[in-house]
PDB file of N, CA and C in Angstrom:
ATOM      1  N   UNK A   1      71.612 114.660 110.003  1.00  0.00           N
ATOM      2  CA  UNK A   1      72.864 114.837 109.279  1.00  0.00           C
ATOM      3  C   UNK A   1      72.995 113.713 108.262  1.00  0.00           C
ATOM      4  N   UNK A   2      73.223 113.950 106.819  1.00  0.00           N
ATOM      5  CA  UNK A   2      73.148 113.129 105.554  1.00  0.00           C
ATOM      6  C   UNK A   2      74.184 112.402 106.176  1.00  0.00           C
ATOM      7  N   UNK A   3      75.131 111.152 105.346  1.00  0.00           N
ATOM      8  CA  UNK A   3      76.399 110.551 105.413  1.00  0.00           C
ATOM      9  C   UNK A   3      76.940 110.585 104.214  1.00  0.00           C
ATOM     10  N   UNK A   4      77.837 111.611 104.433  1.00  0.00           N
ATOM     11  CA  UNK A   4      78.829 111.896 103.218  1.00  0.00           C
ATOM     12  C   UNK A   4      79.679 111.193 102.501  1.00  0.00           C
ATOM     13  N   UNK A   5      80.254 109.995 103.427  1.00  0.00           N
ATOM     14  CA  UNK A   5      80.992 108.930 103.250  1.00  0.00           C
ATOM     15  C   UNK A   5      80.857 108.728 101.230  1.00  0.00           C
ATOM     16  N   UNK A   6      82.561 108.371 100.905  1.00  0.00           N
ATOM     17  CA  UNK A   6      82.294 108.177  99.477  1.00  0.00           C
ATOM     18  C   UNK A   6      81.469 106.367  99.507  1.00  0.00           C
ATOM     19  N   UNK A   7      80.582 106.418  98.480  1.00  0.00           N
ATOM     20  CA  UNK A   7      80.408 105.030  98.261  1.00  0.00           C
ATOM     21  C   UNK A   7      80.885 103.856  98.072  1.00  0.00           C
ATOM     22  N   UNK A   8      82.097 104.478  97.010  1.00  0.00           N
ATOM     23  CA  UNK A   8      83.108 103.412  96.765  1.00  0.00           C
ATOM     24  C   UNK A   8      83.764 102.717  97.821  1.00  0.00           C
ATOM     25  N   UNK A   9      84.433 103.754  98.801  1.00  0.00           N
ATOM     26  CA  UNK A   9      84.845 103.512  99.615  1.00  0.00           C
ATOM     27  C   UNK A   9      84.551 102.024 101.013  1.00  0.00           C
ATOM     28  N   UNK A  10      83.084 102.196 100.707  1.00  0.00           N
ATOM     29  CA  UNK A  10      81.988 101.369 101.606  1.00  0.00           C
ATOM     30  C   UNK A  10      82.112 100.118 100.884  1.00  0.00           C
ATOM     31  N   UNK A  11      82.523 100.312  99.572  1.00  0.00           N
ATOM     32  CA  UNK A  11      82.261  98.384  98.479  1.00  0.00           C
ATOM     33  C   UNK A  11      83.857  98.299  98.464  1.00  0.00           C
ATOM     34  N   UNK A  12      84.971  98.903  98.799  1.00  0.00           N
ATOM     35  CA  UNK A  12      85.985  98.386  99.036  1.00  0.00           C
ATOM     36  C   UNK A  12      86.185  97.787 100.257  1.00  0.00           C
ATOM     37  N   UNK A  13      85.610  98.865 101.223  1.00  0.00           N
ATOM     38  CA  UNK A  13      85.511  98.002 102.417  1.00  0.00           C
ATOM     39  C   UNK A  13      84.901  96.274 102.508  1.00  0.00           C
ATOM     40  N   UNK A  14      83.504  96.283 102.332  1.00  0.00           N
ATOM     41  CA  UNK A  14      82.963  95.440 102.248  1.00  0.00           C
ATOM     42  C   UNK A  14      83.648  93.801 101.595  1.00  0.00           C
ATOM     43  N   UNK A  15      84.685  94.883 100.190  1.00  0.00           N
ATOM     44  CA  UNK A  15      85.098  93.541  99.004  1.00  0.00           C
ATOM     45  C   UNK A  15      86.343  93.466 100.492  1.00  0.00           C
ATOM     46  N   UNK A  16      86.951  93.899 101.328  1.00  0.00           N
ATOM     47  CA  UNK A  16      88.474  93.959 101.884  1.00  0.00           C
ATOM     48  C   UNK A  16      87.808  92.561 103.074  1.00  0.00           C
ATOM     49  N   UNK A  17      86.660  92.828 103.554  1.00  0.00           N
ATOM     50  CA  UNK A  17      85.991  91.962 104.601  1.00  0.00           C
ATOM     51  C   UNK A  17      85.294  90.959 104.130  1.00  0.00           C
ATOM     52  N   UNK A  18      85.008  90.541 102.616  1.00  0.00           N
ATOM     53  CA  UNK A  18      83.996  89.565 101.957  1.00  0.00           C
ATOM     54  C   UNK A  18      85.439  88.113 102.604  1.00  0.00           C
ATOM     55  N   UNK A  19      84.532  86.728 102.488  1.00  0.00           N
ATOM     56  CA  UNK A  19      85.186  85.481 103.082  1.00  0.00           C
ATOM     57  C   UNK A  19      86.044  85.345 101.325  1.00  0.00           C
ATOM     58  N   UNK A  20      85.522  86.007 100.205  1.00  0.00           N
ATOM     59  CA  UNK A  20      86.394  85.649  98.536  1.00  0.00           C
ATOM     60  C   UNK A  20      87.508  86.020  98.734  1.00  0.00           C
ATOM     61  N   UNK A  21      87.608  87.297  99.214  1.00  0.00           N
ATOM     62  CA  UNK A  21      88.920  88.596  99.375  1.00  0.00           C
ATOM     63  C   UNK A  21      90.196  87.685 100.339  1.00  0.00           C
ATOM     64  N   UNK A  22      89.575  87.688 101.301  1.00  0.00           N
ATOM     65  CA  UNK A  22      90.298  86.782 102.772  1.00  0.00           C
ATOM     66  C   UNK A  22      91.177  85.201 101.902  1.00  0.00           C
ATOM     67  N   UNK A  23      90.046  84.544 101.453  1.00  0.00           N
ATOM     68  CA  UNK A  23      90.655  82.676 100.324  1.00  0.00           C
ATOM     69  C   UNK A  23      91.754  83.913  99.145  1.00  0.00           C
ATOM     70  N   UNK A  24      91.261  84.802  98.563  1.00  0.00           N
ATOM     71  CA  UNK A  24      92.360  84.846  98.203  1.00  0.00           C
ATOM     72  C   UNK A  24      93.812  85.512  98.812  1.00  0.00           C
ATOM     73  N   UNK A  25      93.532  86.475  99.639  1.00  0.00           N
ATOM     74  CA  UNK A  25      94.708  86.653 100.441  1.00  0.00           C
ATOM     75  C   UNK A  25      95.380  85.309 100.862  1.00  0.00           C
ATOM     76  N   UNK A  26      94.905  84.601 101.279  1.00  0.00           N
ATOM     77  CA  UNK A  26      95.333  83.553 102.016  1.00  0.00           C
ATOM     78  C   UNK A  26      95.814  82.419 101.105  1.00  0.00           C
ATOM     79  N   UNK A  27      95.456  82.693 100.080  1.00  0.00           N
ATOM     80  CA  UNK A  27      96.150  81.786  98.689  1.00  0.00           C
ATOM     81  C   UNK A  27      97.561  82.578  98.302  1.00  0.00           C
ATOM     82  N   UNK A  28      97.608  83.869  98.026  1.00  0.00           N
ATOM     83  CA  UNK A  28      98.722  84.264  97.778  1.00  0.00           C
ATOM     84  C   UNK A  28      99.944  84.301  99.051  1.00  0.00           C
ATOM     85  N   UNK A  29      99.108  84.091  99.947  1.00  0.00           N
ATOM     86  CA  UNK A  29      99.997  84.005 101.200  1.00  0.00           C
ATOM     87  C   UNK A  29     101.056  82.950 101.070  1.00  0.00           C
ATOM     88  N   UNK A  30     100.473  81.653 101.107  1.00  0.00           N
ATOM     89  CA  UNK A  30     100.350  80.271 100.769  1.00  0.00           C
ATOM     90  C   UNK A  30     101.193  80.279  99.850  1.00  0.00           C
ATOM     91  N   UNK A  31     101.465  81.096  99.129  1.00  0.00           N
ATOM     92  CA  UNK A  31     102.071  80.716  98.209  1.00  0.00           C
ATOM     93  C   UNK A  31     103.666  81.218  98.395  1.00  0.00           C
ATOM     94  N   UNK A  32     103.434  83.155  98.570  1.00  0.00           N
ATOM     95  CA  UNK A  32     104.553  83.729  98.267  1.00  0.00           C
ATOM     96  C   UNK A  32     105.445  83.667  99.769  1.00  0.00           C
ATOM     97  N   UNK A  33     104.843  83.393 100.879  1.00  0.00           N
ATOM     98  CA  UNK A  33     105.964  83.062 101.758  1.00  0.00           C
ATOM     99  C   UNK A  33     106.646  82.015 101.767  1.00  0.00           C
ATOM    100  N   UNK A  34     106.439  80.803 101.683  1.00  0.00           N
ATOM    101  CA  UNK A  34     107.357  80.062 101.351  1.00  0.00           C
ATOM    102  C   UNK A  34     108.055  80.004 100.753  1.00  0.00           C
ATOM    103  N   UNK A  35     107.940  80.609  99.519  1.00  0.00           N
ATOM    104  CA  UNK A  35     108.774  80.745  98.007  1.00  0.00           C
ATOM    105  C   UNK A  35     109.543  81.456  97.980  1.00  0.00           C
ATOM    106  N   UNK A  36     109.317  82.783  99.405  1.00  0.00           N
ATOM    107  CA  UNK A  36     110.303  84.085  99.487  1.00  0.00           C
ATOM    108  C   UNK A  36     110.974  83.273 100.540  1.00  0.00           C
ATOM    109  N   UNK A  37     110.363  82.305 101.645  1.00  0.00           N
ATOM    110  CA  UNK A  37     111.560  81.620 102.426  1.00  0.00           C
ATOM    111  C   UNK A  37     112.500  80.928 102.181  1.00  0.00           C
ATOM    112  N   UNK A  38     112.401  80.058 100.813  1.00  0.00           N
ATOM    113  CA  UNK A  38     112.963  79.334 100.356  1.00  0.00           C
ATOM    114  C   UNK A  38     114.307  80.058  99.712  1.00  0.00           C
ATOM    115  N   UNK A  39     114.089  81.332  98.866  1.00  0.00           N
ATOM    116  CA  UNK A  39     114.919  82.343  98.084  1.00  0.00           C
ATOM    117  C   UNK A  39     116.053  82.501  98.895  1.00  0.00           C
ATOM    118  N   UNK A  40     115.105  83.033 100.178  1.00  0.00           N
ATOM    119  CA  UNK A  40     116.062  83.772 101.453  1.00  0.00           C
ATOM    120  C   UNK A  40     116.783  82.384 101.520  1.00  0.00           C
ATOM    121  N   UNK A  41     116.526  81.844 101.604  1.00  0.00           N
ATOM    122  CA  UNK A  41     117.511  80.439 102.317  1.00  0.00           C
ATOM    123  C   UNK A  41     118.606  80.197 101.414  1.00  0.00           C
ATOM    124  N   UNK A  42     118.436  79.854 100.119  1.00  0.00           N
ATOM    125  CA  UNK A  42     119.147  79.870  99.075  1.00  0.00           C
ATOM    126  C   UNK A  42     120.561  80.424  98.969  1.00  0.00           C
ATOM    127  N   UNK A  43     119.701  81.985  99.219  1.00  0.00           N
ATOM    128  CA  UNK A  43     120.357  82.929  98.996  1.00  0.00           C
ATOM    129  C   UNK A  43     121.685  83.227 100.290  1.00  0.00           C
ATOM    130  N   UNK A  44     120.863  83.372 101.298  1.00  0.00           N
ATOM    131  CA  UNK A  44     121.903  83.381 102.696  1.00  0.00           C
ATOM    132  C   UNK A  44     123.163  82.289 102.812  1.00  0.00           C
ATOM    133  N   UNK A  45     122.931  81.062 102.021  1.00  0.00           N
ATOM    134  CA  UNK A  45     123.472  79.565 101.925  1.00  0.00           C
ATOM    135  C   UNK A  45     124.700  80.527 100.962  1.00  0.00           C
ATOM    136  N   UNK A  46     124.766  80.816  99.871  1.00  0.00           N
ATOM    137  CA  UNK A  46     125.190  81.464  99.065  1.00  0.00           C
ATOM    138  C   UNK A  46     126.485  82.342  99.757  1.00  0.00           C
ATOM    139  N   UNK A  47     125.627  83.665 100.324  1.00  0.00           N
ATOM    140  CA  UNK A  47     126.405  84.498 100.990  1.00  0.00           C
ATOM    141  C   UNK A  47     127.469  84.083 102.217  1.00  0.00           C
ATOM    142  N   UNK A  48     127.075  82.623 102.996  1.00  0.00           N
ATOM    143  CA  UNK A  48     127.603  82.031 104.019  1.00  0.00           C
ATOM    144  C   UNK A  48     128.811  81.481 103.403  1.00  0.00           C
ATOM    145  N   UNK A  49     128.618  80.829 102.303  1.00  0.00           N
ATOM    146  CA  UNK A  49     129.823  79.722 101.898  1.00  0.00           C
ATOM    147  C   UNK A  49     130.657  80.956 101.280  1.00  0.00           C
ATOM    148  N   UNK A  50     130.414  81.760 100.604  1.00  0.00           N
ATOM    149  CA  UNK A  50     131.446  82.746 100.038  1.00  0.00           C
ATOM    150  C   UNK A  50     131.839  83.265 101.590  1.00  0.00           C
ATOM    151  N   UNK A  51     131.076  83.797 102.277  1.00  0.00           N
ATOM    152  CA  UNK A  51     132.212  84.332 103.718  1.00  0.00           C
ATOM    153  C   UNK A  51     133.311  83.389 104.301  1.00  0.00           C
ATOM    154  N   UNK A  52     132.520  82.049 104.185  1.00  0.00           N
ATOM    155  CA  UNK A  52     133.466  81.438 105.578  1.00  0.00           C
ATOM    156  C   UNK A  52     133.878  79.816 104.834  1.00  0.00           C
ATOM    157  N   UNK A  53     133.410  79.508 103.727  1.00  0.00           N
ATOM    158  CA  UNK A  53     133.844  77.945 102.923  1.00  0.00           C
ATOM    159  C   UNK A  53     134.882  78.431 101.786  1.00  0.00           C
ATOM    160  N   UNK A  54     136.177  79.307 101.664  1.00  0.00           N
ATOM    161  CA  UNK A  54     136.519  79.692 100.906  1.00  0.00           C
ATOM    162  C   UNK A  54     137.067  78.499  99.912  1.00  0.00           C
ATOM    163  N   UNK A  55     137.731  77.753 100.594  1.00  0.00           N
ATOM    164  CA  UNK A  55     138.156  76.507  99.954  1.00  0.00           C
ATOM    165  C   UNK A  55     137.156  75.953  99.174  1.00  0.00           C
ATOM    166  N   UNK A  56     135.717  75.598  99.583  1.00  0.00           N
ATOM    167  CA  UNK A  56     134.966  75.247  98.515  1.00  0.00           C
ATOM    168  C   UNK A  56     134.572  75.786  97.737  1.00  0.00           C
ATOM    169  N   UNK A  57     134.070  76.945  97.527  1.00  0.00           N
ATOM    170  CA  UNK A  57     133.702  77.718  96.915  1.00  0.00           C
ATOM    171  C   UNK A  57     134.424  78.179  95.517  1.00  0.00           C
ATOM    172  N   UNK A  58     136.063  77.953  96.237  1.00  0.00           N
ATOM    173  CA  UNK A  58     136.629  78.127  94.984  1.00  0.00           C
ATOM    174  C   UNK A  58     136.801  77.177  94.500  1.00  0.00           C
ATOM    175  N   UNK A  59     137.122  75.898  94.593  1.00  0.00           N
ATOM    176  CA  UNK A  59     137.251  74.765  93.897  1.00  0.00           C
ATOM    177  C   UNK A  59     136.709  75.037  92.193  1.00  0.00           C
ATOM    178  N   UNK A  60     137.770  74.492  91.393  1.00  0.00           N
ATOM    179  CA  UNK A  60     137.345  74.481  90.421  1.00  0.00           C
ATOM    180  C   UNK A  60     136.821  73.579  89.654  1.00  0.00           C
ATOM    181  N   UNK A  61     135.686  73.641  88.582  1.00  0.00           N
ATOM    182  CA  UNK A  61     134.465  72.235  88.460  1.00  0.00           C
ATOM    183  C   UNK A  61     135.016  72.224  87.089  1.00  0.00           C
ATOM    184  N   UNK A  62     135.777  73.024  86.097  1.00  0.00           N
ATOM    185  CA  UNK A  62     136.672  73.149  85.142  1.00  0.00           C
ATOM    186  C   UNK A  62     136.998  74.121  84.715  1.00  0.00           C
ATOM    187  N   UNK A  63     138.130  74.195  83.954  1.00  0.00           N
ATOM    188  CA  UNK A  63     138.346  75.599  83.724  1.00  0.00           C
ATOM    189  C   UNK A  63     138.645  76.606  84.449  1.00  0.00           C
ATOM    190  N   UNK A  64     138.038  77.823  84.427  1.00  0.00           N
ATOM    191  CA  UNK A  64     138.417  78.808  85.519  1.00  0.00           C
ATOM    192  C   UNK A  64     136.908  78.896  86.121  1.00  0.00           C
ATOM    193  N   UNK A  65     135.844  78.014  85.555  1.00  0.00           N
ATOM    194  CA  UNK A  65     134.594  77.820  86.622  1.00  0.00           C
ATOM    195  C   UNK A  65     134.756  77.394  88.084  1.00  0.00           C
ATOM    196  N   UNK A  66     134.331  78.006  89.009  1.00  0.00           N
ATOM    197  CA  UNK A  66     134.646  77.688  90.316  1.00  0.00           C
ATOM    198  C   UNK A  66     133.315  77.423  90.763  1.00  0.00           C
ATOM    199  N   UNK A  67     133.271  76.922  92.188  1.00  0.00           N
ATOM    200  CA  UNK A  67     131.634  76.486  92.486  1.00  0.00           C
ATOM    201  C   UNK A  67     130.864  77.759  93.079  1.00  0.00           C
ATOM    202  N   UNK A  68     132.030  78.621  93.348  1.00  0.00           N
ATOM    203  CA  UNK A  68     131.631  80.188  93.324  1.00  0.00           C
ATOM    204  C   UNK A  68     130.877  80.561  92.000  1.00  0.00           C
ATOM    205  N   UNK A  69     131.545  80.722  91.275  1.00  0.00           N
ATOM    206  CA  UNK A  69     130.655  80.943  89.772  1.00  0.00           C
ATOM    207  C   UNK A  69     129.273  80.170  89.371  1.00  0.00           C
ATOM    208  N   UNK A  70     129.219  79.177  90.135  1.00  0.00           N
ATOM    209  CA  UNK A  70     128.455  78.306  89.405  1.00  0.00           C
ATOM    210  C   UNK A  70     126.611  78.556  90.838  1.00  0.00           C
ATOM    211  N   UNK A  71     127.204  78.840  91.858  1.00  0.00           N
ATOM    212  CA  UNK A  71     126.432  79.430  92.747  1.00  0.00           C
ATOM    213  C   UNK A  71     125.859  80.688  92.426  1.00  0.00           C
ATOM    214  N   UNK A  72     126.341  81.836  92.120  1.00  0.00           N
ATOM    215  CA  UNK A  72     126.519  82.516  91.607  1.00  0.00           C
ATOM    216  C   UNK A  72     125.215  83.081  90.996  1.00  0.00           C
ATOM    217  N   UNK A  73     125.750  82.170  89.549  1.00  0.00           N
ATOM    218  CA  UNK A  73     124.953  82.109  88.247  1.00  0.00           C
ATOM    219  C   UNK A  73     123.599  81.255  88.972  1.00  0.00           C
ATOM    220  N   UNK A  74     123.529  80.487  89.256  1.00  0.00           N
ATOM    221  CA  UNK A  74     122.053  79.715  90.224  1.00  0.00           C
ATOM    222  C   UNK A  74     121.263  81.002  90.820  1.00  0.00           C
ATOM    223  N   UNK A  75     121.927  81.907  91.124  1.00  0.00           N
ATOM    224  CA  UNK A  75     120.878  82.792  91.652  1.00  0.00           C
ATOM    225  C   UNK A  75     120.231  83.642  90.967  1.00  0.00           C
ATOM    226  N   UNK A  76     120.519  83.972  89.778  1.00  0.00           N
ATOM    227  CA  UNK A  76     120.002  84.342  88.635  1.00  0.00           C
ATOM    228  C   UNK A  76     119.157  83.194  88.151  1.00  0.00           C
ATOM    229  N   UNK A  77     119.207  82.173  87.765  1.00  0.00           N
ATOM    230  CA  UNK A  77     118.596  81.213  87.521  1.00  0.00           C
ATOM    231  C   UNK A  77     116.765  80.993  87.977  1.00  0.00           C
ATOM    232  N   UNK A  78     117.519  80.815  89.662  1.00  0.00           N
ATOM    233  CA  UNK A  78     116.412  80.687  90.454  1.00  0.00           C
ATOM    234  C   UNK A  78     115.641  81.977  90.385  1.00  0.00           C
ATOM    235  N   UNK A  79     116.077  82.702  90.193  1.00  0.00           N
ATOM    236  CA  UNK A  79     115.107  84.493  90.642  1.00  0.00           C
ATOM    237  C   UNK A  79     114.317  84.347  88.910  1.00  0.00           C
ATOM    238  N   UNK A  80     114.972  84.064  87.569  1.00  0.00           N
ATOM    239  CA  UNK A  80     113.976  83.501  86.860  1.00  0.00           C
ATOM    240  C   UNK A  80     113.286  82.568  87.207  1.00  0.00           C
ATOM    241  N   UNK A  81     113.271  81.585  87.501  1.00  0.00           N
ATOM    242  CA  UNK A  81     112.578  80.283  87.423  1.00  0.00           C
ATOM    243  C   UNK A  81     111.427  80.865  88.395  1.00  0.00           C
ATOM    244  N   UNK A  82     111.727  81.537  89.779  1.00  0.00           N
ATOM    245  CA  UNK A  82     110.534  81.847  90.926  1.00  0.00           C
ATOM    246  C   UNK A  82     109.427  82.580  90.365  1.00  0.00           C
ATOM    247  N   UNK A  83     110.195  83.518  89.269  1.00  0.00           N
ATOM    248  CA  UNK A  83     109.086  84.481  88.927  1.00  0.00           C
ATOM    249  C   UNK A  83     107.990  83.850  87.444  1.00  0.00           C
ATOM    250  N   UNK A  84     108.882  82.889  86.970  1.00  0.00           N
ATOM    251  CA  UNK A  84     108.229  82.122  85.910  1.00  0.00           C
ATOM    252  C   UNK A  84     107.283  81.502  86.704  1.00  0.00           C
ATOM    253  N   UNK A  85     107.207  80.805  87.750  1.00  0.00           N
ATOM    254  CA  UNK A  85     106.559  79.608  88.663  1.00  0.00           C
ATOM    255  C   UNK A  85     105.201  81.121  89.199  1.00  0.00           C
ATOM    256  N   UNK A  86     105.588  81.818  89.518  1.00  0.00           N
ATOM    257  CA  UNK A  86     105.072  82.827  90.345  1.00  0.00           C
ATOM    258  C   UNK A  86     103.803  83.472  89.264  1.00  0.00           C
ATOM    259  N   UNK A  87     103.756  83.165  87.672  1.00  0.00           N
ATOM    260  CA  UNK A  87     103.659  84.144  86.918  1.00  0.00           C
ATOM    261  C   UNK A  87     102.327  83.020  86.649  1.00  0.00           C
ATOM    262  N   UNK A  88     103.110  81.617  86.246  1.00  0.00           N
ATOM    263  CA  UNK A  88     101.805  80.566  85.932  1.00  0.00           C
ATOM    264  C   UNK A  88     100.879  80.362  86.955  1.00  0.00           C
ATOM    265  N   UNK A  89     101.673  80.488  88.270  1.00  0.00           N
ATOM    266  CA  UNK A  89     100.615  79.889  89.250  1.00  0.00           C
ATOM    267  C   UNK A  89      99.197  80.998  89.386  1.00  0.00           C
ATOM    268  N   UNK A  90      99.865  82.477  89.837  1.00  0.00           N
ATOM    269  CA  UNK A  90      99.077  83.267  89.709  1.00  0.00           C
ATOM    270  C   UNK A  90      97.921  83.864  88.395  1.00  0.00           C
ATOM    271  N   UNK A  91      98.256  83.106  86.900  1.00  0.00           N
ATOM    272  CA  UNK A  91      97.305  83.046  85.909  1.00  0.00           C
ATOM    273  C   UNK A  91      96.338  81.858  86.640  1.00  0.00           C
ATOM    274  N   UNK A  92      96.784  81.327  87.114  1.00  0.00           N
ATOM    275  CA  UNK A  92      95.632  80.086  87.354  1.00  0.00           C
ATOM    276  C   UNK A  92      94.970  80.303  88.498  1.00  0.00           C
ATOM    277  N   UNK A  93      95.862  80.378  89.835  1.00  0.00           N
ATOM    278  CA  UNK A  93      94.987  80.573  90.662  1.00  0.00           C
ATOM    279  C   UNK A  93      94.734  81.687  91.190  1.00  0.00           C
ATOM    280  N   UNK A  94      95.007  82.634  91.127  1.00  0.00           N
ATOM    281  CA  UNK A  94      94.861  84.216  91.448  1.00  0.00           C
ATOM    282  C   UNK A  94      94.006  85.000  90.788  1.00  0.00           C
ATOM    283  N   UNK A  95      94.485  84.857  89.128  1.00  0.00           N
ATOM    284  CA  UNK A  95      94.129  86.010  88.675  1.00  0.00           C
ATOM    285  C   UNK A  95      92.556  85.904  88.298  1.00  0.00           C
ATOM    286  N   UNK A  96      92.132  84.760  88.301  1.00  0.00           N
ATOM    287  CA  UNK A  96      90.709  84.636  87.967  1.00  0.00           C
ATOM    288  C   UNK A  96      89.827  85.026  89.108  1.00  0.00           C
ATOM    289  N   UNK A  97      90.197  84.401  90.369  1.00  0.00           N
ATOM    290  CA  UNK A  97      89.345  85.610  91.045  1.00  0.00           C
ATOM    291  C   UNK A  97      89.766  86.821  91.731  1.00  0.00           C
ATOM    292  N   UNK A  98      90.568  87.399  91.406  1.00  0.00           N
ATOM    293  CA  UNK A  98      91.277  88.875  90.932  1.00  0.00           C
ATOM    294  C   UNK A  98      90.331  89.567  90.391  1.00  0.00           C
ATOM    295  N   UNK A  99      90.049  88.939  89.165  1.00  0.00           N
ATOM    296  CA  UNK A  99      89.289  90.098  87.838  1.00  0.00           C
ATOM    297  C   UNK A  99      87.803  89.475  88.710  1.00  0.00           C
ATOM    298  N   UNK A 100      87.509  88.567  89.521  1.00  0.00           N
ATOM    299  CA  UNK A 100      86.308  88.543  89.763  1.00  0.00           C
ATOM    300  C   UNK A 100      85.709  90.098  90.828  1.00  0.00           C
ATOM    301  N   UNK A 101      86.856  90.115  91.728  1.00  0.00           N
ATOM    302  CA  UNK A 101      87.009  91.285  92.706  1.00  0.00           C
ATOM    303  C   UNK A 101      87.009  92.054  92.305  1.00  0.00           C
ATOM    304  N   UNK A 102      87.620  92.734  91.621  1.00  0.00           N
ATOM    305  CA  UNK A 102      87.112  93.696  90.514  1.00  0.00           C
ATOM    306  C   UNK A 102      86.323  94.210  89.650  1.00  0.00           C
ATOM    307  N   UNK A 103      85.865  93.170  88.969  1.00  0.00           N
ATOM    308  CA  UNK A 103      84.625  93.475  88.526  1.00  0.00           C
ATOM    309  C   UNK A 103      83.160  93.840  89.436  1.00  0.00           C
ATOM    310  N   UNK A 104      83.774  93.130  91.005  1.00  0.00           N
ATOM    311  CA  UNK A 104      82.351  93.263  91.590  1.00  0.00           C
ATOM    312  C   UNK A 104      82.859  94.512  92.671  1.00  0.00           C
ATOM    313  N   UNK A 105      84.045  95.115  92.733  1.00  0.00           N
ATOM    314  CA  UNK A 105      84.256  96.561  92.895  1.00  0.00           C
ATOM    315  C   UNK A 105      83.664  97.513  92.489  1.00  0.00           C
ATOM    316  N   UNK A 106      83.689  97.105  90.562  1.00  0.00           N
ATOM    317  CA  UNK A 106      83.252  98.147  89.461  1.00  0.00           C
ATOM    318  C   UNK A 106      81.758  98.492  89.649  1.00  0.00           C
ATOM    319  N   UNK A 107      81.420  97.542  90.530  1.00  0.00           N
ATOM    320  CA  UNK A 107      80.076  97.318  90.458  1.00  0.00           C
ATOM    321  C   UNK A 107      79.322  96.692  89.399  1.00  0.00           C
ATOM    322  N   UNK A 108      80.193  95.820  88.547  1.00  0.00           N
ATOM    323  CA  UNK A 108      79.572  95.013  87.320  1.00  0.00           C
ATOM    324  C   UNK A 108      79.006  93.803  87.636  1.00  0.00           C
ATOM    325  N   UNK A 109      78.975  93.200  88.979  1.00  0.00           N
ATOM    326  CA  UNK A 109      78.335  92.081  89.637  1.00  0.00           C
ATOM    327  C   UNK A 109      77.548  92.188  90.810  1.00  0.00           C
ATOM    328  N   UNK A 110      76.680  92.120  91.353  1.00  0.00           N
ATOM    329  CA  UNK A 110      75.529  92.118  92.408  1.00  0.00           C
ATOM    330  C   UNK A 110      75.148  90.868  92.913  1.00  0.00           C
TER     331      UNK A 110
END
């Protein structure tokens, strides 16, 4: 009996089990859990003081700015800034051997 199995299939496998595939999983790991723990934390800090610190929260820092507003607006801030941080790190350390995995998917490397 031949083995029908697609080929590709066998060099994805192989690229999913290579020790390159694994350093980079384990780089983006490294990276994006903490950065999503940190968010979450941020963020929950956020949602806590608006439930139960009403007094601080509203305090006003001038104007009709409150530290509500100013929390607020930080989370917009930060959700840019993570994905800016997220965008350089991964040109540098990701994406180069990214396109390496790929290319040796395409079968353009041996």
């Amino acid at each position: 009996m031949s083995d029908t199995r697609d080929p590709d299939l066998t060099t994805y496998r192989d690229v999913q089990l290579s020790p390159d595939f694994s350093e980079l999983r384990r780089r983006f790991r490294r990276f994006v859990f903490p950065m999503t723990a940190l968010f979450l934390v941020w963020y929950f800090v956020y949602v806590l003081l608006a439930a139960y610190a009403h007094g601080f929260m509203s305090h006003k820092v001038g104007g009709n700015i409150t530290v509500a507003l100013l929390f607020g607006l930080g989370q917009f801030v930060s959700t840019f800034a993570i994905t800016l941080i997220y965008v350089r790190w991964a040109d540098r350390r990701l994406d180069p051997d990214a396109a390496k995995l790929r290319r040796q998917i395409e079968g353009e490397l041996q």
